[in-house]
Protein backbone atom coordinates (compact mmCIF):
# COMPACT_ATOMS: atom_id res chain seq x y z
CA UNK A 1 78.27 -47.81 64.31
CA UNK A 2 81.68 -47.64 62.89
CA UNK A 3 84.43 -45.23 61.28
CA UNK A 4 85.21 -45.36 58.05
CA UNK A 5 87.56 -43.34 55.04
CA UNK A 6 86.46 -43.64 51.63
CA UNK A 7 88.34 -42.13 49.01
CA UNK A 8 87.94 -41.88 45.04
CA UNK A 9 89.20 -40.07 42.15
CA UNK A 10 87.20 -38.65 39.47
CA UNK A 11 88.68 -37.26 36.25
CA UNK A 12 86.61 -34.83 34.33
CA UNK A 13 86.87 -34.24 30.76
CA UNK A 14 86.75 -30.36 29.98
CA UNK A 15 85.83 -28.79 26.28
CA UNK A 16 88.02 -25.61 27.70
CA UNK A 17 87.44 -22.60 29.77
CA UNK A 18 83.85 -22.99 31.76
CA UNK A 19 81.83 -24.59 34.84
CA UNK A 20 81.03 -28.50 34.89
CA UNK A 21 79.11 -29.84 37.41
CA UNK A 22 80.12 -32.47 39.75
CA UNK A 23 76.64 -32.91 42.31
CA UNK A 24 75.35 -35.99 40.70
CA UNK A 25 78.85 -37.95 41.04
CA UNK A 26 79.14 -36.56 44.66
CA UNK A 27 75.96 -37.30 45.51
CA UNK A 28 76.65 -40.81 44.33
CA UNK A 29 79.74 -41.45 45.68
CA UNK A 30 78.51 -41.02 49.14
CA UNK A 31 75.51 -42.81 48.82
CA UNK A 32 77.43 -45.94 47.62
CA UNK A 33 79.97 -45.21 50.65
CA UNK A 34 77.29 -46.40 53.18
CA UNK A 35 78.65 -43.36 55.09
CA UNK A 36 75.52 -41.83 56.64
CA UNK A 37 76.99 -38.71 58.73
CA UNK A 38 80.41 -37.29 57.96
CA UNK A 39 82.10 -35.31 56.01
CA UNK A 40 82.93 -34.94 52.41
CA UNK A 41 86.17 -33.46 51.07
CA UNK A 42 86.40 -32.48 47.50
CA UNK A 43 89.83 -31.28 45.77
CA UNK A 44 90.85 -30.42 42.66
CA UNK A 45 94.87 -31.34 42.02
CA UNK A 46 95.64 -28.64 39.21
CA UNK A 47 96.80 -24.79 39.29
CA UNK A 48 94.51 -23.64 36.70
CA UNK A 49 91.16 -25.27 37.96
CA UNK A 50 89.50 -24.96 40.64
CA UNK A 51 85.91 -25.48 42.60
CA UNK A 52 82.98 -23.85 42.99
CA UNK A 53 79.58 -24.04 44.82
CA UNK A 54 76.96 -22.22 42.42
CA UNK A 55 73.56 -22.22 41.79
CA UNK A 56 72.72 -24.35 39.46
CA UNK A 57 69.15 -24.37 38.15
CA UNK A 58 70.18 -20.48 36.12
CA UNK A 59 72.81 -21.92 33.77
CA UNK A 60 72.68 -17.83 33.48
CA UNK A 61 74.04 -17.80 36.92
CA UNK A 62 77.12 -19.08 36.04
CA UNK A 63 77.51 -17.77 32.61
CA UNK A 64 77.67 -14.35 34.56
CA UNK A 65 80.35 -15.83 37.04
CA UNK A 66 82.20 -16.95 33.62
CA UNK A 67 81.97 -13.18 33.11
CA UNK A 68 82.96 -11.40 36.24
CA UNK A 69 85.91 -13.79 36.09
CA UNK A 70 87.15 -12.55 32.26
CA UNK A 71 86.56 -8.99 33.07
CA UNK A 72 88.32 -9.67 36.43
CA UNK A 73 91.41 -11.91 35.38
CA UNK A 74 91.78 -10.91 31.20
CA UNK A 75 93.88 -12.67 29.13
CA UNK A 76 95.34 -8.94 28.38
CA UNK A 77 97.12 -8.33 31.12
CA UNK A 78 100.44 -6.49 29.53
CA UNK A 79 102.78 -7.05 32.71
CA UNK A 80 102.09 -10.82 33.07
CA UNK A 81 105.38 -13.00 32.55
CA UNK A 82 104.08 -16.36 32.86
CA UNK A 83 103.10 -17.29 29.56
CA UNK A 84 104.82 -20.55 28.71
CA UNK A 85 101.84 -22.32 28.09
CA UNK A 86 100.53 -19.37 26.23
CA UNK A 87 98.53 -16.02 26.74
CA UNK A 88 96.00 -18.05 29.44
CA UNK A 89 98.58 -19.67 31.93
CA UNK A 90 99.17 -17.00 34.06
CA UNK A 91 95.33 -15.98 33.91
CA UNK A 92 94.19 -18.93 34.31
CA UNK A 93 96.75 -19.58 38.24
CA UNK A 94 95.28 -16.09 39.35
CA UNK A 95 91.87 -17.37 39.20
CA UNK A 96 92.49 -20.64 40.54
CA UNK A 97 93.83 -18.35 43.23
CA UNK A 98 91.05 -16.11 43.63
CA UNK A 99 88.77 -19.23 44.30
CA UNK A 100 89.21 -22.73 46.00
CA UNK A 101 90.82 -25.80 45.00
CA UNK A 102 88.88 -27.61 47.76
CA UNK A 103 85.63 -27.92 49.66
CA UNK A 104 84.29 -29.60 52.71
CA UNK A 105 80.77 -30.63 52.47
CA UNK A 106 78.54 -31.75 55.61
CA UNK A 107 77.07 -35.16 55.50
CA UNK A 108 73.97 -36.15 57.39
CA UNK A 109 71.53 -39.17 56.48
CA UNK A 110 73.73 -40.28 53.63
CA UNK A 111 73.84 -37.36 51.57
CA UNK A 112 75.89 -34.08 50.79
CA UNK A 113 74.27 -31.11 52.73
CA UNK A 114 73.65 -28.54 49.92
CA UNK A 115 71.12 -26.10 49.57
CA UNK A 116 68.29 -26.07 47.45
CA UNK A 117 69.90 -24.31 44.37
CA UNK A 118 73.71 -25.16 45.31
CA UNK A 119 75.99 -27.71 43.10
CA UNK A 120 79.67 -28.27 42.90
CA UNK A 121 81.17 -27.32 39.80
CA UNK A 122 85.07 -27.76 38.53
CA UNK A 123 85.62 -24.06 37.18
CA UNK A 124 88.21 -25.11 34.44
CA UNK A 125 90.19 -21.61 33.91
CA UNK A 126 92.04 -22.47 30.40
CA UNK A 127 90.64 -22.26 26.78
CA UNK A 128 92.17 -25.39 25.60
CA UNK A 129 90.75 -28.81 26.64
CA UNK A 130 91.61 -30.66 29.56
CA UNK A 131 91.60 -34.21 31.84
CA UNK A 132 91.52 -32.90 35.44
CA UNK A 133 91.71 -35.23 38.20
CA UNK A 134 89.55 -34.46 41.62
CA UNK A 135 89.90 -36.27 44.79
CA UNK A 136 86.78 -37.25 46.98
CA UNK A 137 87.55 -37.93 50.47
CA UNK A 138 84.32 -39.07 52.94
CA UNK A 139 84.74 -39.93 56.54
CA UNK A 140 82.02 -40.40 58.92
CA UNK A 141 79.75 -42.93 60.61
CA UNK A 142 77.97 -45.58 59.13
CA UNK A 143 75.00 -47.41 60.78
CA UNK A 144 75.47 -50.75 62.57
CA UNK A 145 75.19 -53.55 60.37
C-alpha cells in the first residue's frame, strides 16, 4: 500500500446563473486515480461560484434552491455598491459567500462517499455565461501492486 496526491483541473462551461453537476467527472477522476481510500477535495477558484451537494434525482430540488437563493440575494438590492461588472456582481459574491467554494468528500473502495440522492453541483451565481475552473485534489491509499 502506498500514498499518493492526485490532482486535476476541470473547467466547466456555464449558460449563466444555475446548478451543473459535477458527480460523474468526480466519480471518474477517482476511479482512474487508483486511489481506493482517501479523501477528495473539490474547489471552485472564483468569487461568484461556488459548490453545492444537492439532491439530484428532483431537478425540482434545485430549481427551488435557484429560488430561495433570488428571493434571498436579489439583484435589487438599492444599497449595494459593487456593481462594476453590472447589477449581478455584488449579488452574485454574497452568495458565493453564503455557500462553499470547497468540499471534502470521503473515499472508501475507490469511490466518492455520497448518499443515495447527493451530487456535487458548481452553483454558478451570474446571469451571463462563464468558463470556471475547479480543482480536484485526492489523497489516500492505493492497494499494493
Amino acid at each position: 500500500m502506498s500514498f499518493s496526491v492526485v490532482t486535476r483541473e476541470l473547467t466547466v462551461n456555464t449558460r449563466g446563473k444555475g446548478t451543473y453537476e459535477l458527480t460523474r467527472e468526480l466519480r471518474g477522476f477517482v476511479s482512474a486515480s487508483g486511489i481506493r481510500e482517501g479523501q477528495l477535495t473539490v474547489f471552485v477558484r472564483h468569487t461568484s461560484a461556488s459548490l453545492v451537494i444537492m439532491e439530484n434525482a428532483d431537478p425540482e430540488a434545485r430549481t427551488d434552491l435557484h429560488a430561495f437563493f433570488d428571493h434571498l440575494v436579489p439583484e435589487t438590492l438599492p444599497f449595494l455598491v459593487h456593481t462594476y461588472e453590472g447589477p449581478d456582481d455584488s449579488p452574485s459574491h454574497l452568495r458565493m459567500a453564503l455557500t462553499r467554494t470547497s468540499e471534502v468528500i470521503p473515499v472508501q473502495s475507490g469511490q466518492p462517499v455520497l448518499g443515495t440522492w447527493q451530487g456535487v453541483f458548481l452553483f454558478e451565481h451570474r446571469r451571463a455565461p462563464h468558463t470556471r475552473k475547479v480543482t480536484l485534489s485526492l489523497m489516500g491509499t492505493t492497494d499494493p501492486a
